[in-house]
N, C-alpha and C. Protein backbone atom coordinates (compact mmCIF):
# COMPACT_ATOMS: atom_id res chain seq x y z
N UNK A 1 77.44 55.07 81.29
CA UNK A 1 76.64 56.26 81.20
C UNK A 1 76.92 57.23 82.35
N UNK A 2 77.22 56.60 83.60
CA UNK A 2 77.48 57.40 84.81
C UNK A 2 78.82 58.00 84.40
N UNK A 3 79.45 57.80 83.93
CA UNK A 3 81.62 58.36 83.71
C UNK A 3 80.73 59.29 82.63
N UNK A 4 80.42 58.91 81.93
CA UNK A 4 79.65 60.21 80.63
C UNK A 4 79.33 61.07 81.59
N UNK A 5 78.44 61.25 82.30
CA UNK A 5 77.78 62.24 83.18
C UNK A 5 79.36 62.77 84.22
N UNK A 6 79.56 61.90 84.78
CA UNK A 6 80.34 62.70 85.91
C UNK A 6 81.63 63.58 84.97
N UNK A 7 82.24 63.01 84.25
CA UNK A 7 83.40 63.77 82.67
C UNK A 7 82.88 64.93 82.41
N UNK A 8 81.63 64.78 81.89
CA UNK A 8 80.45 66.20 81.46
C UNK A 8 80.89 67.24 82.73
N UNK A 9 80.50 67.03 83.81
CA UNK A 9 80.30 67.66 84.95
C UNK A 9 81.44 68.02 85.40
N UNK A 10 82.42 67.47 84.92
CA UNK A 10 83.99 68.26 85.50
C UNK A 10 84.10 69.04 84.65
N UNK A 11 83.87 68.51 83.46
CA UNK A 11 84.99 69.79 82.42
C UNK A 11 83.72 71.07 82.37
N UNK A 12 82.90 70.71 82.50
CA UNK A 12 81.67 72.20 83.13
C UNK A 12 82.18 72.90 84.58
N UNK A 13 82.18 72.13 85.54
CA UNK A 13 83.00 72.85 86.86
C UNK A 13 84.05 73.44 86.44
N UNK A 14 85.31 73.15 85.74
CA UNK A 14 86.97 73.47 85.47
C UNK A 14 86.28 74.72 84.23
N UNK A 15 85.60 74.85 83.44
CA UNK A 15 85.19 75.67 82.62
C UNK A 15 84.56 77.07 83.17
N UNK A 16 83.17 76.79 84.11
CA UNK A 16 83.19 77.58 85.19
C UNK A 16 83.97 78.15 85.72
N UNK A 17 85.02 77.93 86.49
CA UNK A 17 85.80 77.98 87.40
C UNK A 17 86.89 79.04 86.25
N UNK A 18 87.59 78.74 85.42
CA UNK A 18 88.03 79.11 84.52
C UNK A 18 87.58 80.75 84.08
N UNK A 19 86.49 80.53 83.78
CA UNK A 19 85.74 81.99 83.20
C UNK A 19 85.20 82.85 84.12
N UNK A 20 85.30 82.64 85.58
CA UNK A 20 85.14 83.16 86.87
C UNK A 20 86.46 83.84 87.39
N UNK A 21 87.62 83.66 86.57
CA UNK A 21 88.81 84.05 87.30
C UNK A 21 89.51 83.35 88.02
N UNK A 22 89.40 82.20 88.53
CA UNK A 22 89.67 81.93 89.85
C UNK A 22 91.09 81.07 89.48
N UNK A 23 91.50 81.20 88.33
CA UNK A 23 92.87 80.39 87.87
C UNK A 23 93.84 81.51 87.62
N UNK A 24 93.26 82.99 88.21
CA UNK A 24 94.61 84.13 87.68
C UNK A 24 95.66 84.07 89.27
N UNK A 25 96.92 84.34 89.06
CA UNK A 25 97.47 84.02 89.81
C UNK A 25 97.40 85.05 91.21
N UNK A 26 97.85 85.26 92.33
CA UNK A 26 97.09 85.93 93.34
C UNK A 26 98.05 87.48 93.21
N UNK A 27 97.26 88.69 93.84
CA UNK A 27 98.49 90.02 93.74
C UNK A 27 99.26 89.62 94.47
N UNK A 28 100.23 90.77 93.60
CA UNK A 28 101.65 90.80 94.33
C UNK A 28 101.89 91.36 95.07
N UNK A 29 102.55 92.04 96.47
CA UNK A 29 102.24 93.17 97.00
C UNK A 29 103.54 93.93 96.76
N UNK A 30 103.38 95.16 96.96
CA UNK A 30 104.41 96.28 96.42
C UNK A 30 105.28 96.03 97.50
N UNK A 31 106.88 96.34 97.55
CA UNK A 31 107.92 96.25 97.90
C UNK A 31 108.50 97.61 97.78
N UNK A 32 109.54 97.55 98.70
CA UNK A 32 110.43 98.82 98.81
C UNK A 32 111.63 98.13 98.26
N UNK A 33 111.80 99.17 97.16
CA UNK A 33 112.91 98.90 96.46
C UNK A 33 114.05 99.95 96.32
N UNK A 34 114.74 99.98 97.76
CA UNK A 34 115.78 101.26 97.97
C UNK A 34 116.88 101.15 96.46
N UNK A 35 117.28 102.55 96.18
CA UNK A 35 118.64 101.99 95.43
C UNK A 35 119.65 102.43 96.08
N UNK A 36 120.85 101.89 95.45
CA UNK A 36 122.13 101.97 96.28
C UNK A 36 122.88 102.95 95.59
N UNK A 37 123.49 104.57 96.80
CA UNK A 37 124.45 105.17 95.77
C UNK A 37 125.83 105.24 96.72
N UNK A 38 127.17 104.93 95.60
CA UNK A 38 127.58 105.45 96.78
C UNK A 38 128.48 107.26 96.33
N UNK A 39 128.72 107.78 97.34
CA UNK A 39 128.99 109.10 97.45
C UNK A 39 130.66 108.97 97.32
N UNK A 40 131.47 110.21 96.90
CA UNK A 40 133.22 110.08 96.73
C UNK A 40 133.54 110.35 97.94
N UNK A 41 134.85 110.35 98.10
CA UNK A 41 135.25 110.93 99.52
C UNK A 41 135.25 109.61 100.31
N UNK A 42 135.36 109.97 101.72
CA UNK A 42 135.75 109.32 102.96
C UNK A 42 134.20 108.79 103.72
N UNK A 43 133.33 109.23 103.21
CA UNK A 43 131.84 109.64 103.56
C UNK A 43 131.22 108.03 102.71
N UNK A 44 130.81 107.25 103.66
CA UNK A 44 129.74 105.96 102.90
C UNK A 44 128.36 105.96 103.27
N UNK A 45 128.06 105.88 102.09
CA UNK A 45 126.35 105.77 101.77
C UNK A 45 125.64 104.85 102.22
N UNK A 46 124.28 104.65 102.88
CA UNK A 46 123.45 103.62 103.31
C UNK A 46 123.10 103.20 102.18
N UNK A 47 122.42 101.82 101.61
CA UNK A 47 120.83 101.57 100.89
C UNK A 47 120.06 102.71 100.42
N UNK A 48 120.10 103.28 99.51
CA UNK A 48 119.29 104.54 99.12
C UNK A 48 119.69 105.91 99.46
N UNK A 49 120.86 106.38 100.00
CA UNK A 49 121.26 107.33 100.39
C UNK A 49 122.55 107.90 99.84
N UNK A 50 122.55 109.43 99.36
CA UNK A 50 123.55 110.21 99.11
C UNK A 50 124.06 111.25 99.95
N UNK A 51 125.49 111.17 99.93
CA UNK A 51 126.14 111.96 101.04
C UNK A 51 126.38 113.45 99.83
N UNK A 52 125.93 114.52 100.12
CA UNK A 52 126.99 115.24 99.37
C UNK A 52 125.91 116.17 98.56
N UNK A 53 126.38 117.57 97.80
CA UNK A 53 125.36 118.44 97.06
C UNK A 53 124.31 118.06 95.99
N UNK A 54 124.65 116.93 95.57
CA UNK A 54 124.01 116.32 94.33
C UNK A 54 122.39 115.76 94.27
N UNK A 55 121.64 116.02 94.20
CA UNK A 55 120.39 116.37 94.10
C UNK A 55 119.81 116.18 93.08
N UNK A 56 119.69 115.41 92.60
CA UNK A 56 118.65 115.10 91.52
C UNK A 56 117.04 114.60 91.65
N UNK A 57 116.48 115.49 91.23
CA UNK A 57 115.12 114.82 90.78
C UNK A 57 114.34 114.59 89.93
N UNK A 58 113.44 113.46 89.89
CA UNK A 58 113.61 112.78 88.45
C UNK A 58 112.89 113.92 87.91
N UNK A 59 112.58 113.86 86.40
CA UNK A 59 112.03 114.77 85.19
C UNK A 59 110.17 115.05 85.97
N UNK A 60 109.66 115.45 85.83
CA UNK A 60 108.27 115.65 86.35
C UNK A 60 107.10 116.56 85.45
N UNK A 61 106.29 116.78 85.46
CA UNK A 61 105.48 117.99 84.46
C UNK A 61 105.39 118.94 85.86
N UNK A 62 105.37 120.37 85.55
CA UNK A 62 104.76 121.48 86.50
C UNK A 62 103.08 120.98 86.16
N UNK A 63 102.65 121.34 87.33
CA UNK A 63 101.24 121.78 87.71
C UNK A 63 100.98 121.02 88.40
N UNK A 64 99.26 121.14 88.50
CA UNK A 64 98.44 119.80 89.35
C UNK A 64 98.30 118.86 88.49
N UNK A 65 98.24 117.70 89.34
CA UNK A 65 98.33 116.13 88.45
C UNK A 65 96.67 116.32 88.18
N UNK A 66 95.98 116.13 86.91
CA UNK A 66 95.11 115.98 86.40
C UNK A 66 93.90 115.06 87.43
N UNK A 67 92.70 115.88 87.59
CA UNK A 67 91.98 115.10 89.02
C UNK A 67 91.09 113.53 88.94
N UNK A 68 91.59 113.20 87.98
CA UNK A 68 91.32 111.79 87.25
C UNK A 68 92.52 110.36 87.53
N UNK A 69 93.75 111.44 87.99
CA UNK A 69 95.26 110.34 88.43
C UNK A 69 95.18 110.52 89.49
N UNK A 70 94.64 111.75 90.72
CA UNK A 70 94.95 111.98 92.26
C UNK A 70 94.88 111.03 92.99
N UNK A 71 95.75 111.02 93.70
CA UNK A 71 96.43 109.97 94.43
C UNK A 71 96.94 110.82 95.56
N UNK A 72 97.18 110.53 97.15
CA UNK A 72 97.11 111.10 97.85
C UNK A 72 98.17 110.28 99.09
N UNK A 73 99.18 110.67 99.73
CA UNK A 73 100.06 110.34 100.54
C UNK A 73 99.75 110.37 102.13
N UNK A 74 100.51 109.92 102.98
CA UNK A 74 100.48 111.21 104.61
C UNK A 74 101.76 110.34 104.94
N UNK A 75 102.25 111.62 105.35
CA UNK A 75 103.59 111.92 106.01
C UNK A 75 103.73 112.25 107.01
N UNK A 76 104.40 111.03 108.17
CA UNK A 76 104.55 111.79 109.82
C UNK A 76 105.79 111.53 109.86
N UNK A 77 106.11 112.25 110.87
CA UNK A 77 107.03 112.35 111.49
C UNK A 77 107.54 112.40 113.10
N UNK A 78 108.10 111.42 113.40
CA UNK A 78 108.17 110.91 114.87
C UNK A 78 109.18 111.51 115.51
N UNK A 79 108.16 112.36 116.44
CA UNK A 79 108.78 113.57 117.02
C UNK A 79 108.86 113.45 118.45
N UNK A 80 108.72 111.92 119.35
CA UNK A 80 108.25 111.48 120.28
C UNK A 80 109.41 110.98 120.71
N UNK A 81 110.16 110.41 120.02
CA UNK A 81 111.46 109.62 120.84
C UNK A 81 112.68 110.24 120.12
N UNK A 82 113.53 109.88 120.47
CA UNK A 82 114.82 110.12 119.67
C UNK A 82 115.49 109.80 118.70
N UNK A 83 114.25 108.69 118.00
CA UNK A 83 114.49 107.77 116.57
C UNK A 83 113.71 109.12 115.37
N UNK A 84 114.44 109.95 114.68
CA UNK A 84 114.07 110.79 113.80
C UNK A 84 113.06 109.96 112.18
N UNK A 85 113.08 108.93 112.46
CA UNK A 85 112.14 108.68 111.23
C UNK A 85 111.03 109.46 110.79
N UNK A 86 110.49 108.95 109.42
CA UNK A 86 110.42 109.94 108.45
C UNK A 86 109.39 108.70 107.41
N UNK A 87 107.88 108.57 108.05
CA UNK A 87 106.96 107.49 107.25
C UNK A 87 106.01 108.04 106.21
N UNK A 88 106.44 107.40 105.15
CA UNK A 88 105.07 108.08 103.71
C UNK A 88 104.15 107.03 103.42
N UNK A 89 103.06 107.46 103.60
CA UNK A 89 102.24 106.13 103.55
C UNK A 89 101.46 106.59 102.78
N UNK A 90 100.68 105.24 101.63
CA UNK A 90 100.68 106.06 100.17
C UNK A 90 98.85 105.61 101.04
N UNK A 91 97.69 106.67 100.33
CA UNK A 91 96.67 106.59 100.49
C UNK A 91 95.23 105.90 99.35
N UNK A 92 96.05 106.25 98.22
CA UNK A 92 95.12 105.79 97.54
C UNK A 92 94.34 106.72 96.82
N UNK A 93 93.62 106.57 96.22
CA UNK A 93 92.48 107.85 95.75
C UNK A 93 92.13 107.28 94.22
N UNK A 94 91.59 108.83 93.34
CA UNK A 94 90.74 108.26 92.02
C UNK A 94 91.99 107.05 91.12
N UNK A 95 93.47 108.15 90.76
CA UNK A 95 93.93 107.65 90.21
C UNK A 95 94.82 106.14 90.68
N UNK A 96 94.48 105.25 92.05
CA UNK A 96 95.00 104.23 92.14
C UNK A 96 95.58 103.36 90.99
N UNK A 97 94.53 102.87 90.38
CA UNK A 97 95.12 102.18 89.10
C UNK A 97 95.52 102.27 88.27
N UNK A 98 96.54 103.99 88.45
CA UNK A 98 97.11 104.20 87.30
C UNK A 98 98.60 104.20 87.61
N UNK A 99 98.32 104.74 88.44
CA UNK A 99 100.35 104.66 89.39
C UNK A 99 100.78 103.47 89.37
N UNK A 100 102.17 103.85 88.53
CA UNK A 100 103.08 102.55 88.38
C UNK A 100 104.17 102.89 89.24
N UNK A 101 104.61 103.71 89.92
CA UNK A 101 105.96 103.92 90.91
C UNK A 101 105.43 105.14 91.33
N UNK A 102 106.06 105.06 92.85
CA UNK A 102 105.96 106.09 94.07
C UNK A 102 107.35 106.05 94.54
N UNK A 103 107.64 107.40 93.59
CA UNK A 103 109.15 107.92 94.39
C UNK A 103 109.20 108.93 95.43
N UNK A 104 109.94 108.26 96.56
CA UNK A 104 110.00 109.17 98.16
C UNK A 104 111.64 109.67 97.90
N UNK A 105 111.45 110.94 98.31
CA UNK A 105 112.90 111.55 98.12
C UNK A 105 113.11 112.47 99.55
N UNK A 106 113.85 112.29 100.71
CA UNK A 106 114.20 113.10 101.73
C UNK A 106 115.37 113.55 101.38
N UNK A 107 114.99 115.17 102.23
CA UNK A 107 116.31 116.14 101.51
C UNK A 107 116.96 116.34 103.57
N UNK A 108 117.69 115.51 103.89
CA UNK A 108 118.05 115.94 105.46
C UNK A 108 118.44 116.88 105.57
N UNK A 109 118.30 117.77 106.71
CA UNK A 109 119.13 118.81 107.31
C UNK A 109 120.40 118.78 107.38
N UNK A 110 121.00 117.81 107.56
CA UNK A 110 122.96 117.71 107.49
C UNK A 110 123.01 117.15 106.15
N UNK A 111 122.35 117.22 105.07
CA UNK A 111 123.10 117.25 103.33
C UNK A 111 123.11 115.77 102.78
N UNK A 112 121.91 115.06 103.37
CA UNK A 112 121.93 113.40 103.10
C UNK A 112 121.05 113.90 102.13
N UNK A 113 121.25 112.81 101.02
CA UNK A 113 119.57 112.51 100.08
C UNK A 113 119.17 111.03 100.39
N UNK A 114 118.03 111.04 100.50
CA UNK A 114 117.38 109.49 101.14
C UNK A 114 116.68 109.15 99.83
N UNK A 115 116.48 107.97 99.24
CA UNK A 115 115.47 107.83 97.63
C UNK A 115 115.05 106.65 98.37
N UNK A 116 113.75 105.93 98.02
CA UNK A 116 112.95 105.12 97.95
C UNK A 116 111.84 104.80 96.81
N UNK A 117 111.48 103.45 96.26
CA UNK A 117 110.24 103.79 95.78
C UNK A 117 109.58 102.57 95.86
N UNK A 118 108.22 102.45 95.76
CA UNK A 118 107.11 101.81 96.06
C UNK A 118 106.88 100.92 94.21
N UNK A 119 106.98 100.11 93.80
CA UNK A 119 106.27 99.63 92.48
C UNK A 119 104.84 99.08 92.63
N UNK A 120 104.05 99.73 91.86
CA UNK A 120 102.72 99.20 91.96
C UNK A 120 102.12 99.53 93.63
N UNK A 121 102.48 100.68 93.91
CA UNK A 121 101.24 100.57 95.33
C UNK A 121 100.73 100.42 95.89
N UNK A 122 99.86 100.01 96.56
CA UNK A 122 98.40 99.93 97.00
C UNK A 122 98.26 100.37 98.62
N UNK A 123 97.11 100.93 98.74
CA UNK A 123 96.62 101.36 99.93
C UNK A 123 97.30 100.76 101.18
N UNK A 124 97.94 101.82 102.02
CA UNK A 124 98.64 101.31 103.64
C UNK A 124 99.86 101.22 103.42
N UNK A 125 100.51 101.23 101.80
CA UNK A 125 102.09 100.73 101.94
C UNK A 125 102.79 101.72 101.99
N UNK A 126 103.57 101.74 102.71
CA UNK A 126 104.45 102.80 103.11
C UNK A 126 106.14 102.62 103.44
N UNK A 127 106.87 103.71 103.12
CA UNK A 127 108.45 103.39 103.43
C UNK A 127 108.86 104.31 104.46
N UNK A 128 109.55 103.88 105.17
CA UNK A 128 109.83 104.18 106.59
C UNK A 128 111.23 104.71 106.38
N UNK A 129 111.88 105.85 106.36
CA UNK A 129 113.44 106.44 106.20
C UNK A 129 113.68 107.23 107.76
N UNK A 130 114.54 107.05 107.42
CA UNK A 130 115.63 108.15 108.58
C UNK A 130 116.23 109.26 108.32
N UNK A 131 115.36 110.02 109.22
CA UNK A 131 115.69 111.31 109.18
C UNK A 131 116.85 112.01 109.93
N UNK A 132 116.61 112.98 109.82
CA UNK A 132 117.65 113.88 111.13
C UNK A 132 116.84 114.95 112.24
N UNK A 133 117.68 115.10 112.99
CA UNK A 133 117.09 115.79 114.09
C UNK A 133 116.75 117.09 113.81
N UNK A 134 116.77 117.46 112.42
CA UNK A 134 116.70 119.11 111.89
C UNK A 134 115.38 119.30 111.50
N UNK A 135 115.06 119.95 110.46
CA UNK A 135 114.46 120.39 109.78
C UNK A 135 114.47 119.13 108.60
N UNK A 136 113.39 118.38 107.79
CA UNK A 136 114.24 117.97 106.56
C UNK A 136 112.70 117.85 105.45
N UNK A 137 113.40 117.74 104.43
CA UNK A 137 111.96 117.94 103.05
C UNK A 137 111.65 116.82 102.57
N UNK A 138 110.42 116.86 102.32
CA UNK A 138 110.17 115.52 101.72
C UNK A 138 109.33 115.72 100.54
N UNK A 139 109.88 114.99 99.44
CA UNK A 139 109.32 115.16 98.39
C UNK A 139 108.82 113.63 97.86
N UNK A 140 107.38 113.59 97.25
CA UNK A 140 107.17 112.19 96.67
C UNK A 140 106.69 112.50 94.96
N UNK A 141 106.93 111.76 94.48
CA UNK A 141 106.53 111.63 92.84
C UNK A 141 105.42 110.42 92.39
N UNK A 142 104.78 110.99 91.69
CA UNK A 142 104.33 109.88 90.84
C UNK A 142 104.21 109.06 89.73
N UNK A 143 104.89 108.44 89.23
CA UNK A 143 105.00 107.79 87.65
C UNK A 143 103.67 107.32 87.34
N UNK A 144 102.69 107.65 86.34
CA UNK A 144 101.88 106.96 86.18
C UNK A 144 101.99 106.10 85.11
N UNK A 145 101.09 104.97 84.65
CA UNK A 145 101.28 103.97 83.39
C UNK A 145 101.27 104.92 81.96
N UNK A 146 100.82 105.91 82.14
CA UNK A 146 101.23 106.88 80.86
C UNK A 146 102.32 107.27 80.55
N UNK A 147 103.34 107.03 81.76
CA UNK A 147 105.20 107.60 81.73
C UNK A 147 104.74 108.65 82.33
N UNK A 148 104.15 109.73 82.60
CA UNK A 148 104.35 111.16 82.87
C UNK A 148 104.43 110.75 84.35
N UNK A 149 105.27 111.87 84.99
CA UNK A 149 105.57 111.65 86.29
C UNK A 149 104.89 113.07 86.56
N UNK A 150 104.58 113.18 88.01
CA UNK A 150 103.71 114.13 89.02
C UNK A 150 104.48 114.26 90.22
N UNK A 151 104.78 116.05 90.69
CA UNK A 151 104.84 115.96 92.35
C UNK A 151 103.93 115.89 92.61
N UNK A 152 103.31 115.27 93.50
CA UNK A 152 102.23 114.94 94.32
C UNK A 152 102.39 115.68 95.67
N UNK A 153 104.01 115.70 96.87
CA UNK A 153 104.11 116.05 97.75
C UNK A 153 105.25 116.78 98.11
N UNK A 154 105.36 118.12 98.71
CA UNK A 154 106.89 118.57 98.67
C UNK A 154 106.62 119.51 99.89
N UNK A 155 107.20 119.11 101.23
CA UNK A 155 107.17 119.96 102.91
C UNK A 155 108.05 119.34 103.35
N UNK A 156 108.48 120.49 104.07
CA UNK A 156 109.47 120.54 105.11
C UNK A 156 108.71 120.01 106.38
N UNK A 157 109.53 119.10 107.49
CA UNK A 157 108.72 118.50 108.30
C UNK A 157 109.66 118.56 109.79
N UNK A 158 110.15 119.37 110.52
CA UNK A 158 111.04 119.56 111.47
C UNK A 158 110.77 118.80 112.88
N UNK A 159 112.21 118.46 112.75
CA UNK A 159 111.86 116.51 114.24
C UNK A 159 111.08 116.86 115.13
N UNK A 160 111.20 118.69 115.89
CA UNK A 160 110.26 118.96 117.09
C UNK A 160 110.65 120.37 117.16
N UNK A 161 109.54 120.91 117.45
CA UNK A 161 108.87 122.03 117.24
C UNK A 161 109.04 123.05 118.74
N UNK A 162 109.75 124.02 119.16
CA UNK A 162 109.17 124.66 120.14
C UNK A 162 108.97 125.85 120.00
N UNK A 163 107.85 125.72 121.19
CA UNK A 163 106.64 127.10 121.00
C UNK A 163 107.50 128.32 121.47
């Protein structure tokens, strides 16, 4: 009678436990997933980087992204040492759970294109590129789970500034 009772009492705990969630597997966290191009000529490309006029950006809709997907970035730029990096750190906002890719695109001052992108997001993650000592643009996109893609961010951000 006691194995009756204690049997009862597991497959009630594992049933519980079950319909509580606690058997879904844990998140994943988003990754930087540079792609690789390389450029013609004598000129070699980093991890995510194009040497040369070619400029592409992906397909996008004009306007403001609808205030139900907003999603919101910040972009610094380290203007302190002599390491020109170039950090987008994604923020989060209404539309979090709809963004399926965060494409970072730097346009350098000496004619590099830098690409990066983020899959699946989440708050604090950010990709860290290299810039140049110029002037350079930064543009980010948003793919949401609907397919439609959004600029979200597009400034020029210059290494250091004098008055």
């Amino acid at each position: 009678m006691k194995r009756k009772i204690l049997l009862i009492f597991c497959i009630l705990a594992t049933m519980l436990l079950l319909a509580a969630g606690c058997s879904q597997p844990g998140v994943q966290q988003a990754t930087s997933t540079p792609t690789q191009t390389q450029a013609s000529g004598t000129s070699v490309a980093t991890p995510g980087e194009t040497i040369g006029p070619e400029i592409t950006t992906p397909p996008y809709i004009e306007g403001p992204i609808p205030s139900q997907y907003e999603v919101t970035v910040q972009v610094d730029r380290n203007t302190v040492a002599t390491d020109p990096t170039i950090t987008i750190e994604f923020r989060g906002g209404k539309g979090i759970n709809f963004v399926s890719t965060l494409d970072v695109m730097v346009i350098t001052s000496d004619g590099r294109v830098l690409q990066d992108s983020l899959y699946k997001p989440q708050v604090n993650d950010k990709v860290v590129m290299q810039g140049s000592t110029g002037t350079d643009r930064v543009q980010v996109f948003v793919m949401l789970v609907t397919g439609d893609t959004y600029k979200i961010y597009d400034e020029e951000h210059s290494f250091r500034r004098y008055n």
